[in-house]
C-alpha atoms as a PDB file:
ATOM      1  CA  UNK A   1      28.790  73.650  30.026  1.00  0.00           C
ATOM      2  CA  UNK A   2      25.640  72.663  28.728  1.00  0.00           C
ATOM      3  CA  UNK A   3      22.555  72.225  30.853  1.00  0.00           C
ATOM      4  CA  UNK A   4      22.361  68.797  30.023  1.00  0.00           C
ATOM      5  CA  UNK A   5      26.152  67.792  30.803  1.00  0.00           C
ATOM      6  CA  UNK A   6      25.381  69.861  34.146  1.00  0.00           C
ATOM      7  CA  UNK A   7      22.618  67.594  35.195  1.00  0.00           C
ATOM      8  CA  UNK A   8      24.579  64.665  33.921  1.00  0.00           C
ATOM      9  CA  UNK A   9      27.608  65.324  36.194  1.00  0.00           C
ATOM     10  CA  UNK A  10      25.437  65.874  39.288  1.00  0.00           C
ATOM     11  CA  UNK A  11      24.053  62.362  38.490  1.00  0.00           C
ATOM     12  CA  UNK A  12      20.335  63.470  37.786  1.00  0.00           C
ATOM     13  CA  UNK A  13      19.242  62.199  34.738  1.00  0.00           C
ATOM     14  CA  UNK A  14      18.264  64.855  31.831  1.00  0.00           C
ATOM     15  CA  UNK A  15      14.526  65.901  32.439  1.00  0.00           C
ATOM     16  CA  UNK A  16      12.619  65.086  28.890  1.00  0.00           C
ATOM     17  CA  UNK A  17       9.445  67.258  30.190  1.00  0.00           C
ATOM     18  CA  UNK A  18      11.122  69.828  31.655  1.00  0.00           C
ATOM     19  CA  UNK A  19      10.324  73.753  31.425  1.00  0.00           C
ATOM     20  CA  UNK A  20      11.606  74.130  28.065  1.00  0.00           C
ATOM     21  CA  UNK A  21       9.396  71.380  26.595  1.00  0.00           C
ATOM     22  CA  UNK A  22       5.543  72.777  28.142  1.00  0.00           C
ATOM     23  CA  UNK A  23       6.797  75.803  26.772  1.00  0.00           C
ATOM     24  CA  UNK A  24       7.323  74.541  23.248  1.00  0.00           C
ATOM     25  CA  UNK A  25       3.790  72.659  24.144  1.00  0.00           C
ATOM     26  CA  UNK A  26       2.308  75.753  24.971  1.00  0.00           C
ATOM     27  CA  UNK A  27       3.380  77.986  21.628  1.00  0.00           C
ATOM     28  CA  UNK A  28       2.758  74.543  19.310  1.00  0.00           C
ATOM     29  CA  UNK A  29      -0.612  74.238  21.003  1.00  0.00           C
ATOM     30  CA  UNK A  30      -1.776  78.251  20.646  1.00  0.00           C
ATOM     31  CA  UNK A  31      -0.299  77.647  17.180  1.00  0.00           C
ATOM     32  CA  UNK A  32      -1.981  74.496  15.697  1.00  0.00           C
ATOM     33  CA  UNK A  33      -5.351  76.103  17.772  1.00  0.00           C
ATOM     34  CA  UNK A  34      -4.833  79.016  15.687  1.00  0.00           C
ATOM     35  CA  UNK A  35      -5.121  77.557  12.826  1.00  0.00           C
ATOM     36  CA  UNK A  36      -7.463  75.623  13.311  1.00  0.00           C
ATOM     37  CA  UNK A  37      -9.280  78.497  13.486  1.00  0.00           C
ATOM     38  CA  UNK A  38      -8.731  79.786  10.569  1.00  0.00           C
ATOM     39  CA  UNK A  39      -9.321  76.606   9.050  1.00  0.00           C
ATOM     40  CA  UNK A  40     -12.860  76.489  11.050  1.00  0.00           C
ATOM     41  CA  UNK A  41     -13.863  80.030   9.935  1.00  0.00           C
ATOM     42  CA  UNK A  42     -12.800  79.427   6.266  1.00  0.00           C
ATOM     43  CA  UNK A  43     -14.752  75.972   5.992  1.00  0.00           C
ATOM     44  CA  UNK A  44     -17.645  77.667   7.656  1.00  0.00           C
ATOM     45  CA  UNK A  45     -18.194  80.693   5.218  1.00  0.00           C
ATOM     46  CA  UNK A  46     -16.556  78.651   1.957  1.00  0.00           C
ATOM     47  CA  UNK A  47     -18.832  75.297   2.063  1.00  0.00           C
ATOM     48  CA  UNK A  48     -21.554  76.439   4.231  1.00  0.00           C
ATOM     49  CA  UNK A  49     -22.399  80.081   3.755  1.00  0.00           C
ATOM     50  CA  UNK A  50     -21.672  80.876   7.413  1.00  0.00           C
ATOM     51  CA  UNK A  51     -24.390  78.246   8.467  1.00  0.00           C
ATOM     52  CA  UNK A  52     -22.050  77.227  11.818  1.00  0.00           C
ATOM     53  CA  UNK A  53     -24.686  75.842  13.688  1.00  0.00           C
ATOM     54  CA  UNK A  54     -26.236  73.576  11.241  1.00  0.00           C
ATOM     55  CA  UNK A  55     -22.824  71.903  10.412  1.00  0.00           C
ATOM     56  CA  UNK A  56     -20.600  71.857  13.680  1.00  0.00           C
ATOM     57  CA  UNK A  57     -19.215  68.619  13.631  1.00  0.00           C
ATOM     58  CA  UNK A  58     -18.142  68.399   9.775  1.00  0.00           C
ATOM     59  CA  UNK A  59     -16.308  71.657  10.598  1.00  0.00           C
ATOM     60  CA  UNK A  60     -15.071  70.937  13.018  1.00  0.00           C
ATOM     61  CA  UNK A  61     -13.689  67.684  12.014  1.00  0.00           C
ATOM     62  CA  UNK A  62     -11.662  69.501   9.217  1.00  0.00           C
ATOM     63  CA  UNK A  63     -10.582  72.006  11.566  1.00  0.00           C
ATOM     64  CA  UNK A  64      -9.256  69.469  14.086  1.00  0.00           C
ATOM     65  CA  UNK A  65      -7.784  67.277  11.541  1.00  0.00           C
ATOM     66  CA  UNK A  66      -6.644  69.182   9.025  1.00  0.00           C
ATOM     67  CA  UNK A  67      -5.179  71.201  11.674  1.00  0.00           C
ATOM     68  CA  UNK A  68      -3.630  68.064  13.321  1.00  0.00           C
ATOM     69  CA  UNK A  69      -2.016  66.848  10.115  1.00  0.00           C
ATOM     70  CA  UNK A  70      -0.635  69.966   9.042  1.00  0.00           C
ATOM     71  CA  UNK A  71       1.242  69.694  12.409  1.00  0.00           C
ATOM     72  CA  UNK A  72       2.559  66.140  11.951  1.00  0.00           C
ATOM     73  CA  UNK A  73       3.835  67.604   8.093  1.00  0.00           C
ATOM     74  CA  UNK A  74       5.607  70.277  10.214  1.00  0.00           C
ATOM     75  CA  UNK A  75       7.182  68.085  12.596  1.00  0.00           C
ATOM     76  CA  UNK A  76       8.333  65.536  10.194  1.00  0.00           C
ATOM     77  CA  UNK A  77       9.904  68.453   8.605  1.00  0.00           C
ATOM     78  CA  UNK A  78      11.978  69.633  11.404  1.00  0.00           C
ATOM     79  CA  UNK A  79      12.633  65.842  12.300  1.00  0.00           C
ATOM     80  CA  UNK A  80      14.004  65.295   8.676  1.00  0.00           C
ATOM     81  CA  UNK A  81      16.108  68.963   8.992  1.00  0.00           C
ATOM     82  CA  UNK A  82      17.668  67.811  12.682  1.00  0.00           C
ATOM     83  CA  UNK A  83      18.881  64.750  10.558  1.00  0.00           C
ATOM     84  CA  UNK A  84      20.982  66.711   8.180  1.00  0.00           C
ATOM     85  CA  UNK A  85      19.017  66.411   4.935  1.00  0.00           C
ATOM     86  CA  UNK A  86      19.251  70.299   4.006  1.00  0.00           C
ATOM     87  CA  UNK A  87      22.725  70.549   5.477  1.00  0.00           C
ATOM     88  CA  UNK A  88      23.569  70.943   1.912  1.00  0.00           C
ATOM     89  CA  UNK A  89      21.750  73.662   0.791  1.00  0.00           C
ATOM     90  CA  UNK A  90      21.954  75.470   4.183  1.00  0.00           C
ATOM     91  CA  UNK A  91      26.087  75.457   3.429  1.00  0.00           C
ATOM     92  CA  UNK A  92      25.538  76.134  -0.319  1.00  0.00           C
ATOM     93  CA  UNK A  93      23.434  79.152   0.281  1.00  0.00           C
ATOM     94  CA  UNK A  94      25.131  80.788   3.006  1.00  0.00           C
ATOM     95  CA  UNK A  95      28.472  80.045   0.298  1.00  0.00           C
ATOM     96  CA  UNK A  96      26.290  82.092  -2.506  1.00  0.00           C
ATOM     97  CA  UNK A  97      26.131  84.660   0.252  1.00  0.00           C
ATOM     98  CA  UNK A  98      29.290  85.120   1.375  1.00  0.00           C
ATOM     99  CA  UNK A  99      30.665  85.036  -2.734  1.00  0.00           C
ATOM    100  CA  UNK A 100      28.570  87.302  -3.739  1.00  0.00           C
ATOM    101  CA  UNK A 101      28.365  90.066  -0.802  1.00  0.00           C
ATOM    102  CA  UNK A 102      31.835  89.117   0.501  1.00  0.00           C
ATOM    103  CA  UNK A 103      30.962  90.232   4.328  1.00  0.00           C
ATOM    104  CA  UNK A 104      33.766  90.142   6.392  1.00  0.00           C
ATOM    105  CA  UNK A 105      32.713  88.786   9.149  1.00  0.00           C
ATOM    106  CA  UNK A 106      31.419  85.646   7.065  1.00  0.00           C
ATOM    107  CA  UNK A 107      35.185  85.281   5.764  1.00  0.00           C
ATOM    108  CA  UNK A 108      36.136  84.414   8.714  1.00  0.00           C
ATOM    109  CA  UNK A 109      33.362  82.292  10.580  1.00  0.00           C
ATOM    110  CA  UNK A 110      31.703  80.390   7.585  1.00  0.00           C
ATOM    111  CA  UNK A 111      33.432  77.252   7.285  1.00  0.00           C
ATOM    112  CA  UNK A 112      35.577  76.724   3.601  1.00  0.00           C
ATOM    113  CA  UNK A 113      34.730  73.498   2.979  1.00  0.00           C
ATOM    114  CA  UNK A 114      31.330  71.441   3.270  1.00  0.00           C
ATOM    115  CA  UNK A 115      33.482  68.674   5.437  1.00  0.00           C
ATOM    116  CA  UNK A 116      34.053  71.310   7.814  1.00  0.00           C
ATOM    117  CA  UNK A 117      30.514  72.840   7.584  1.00  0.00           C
ATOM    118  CA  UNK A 118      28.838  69.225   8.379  1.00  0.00           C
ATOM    119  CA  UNK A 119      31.523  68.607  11.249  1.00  0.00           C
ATOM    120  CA  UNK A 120      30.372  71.578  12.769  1.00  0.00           C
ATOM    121  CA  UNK A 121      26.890  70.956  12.827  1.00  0.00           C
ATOM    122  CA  UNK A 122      27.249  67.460  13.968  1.00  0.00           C
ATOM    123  CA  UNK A 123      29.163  68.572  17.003  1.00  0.00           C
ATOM    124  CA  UNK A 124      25.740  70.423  18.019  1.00  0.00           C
ATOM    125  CA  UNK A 125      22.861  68.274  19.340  1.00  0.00           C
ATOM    126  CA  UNK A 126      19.608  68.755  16.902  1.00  0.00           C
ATOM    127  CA  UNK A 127      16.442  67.321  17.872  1.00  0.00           C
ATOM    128  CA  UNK A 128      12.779  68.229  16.758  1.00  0.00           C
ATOM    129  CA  UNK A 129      10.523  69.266  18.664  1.00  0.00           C
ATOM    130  CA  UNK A 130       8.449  66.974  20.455  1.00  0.00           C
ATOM    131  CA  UNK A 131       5.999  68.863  21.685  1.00  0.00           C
ATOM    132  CA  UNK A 132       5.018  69.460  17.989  1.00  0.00           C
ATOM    133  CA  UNK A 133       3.987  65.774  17.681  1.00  0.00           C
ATOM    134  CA  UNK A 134       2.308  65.731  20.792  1.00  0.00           C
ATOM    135  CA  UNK A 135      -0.129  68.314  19.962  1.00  0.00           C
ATOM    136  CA  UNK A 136      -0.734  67.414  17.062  1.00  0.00           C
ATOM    137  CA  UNK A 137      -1.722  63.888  17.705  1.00  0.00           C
ATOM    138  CA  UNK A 138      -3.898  65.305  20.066  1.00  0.00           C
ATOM    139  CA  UNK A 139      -5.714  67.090  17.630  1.00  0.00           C
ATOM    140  CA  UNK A 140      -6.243  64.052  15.448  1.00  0.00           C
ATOM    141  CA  UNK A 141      -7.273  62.424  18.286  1.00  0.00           C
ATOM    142  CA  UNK A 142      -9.979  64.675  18.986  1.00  0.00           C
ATOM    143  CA  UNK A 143     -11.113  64.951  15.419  1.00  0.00           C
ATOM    144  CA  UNK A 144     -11.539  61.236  15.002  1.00  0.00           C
ATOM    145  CA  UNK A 145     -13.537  61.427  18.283  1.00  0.00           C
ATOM    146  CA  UNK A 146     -15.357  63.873  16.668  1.00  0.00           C
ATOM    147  CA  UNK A 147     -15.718  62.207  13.845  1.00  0.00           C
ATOM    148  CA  UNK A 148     -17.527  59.381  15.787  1.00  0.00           C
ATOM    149  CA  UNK A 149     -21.182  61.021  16.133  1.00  0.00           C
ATOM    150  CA  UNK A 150     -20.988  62.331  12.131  1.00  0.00           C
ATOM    151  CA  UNK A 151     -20.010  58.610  11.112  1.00  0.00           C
ATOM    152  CA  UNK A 152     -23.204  56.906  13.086  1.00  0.00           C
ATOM    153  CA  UNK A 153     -26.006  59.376  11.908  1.00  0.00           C
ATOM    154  CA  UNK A 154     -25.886  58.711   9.038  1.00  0.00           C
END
């Protein structure tokens, strides 16, 4: 049994920010931070010779939001994937695959027909990943905080 149908039976209700999800919020948030980073350090050098201390807040402003929106474009992407939109060319390369290596133990699990290929995906439960959005609206957040010193000096 799932976890979920476990919790379900015992009459709890499924936890939404359980251990699973803080840990997703965890990797997304070292991730996004990460590249911020990189975004930081490659604004800093590009545009302004290395001159950090001059221009924090436009840098970081681009690292916070560009970092933050990047995010949202990756979970928007796994939200449209859980829906099924590449379903297609998930089955149609795995087909290619098994034609034209002919494994044999992808005779006899991959599914013949696309039918049977979406039926058996929609019997699992996909869902993005939350903690993805979370983070990343945090980071917008804080770069249109940041934003709000740059905006009123000038």
């Amino acid at each position: 049994m799932k976890e979920n149908e476990l919790e379900t039976i015992e009459g709890n209700k499924p936890k939404k920010f359980g251990k699973a999800f803080w840990i997703s919020f965890l990797i997304s948030f070292l991730s996004i931070s990460a590249l911020g980073g990189l975004i930081a350090i490659t604004v800093g050098y590009s545009l302004y010779n290395g001159a950090f201390s001059t221009h924090v807040y436009p840098i970081l402003v681009d690292a916070f939001g560009l970092a933050g929106v990047l995010g949202l474009l990756v979970f928007l992407l796994g939200f449209v994937a859980a829906k099924g939109s590449f379903d297609m060319l998930a089955y149609s390369v795995g087909l290619v695959l098994n034609v034209t290596f002919r494994h044999k133990s992808w005779k006899e699990s991959f599914p013949a027909t696309f039918a049977d290929y979406k039926a058996k995906k929609d019997a699992d439960e996909r869902k993005p990943i939350l903690a993805i959005l979370f983070v990343s609206l945090i980071f917008i957040a804080v770069a249109l905080f940041l934003l709000i010193p740059l905006t009123s000096s000038r």
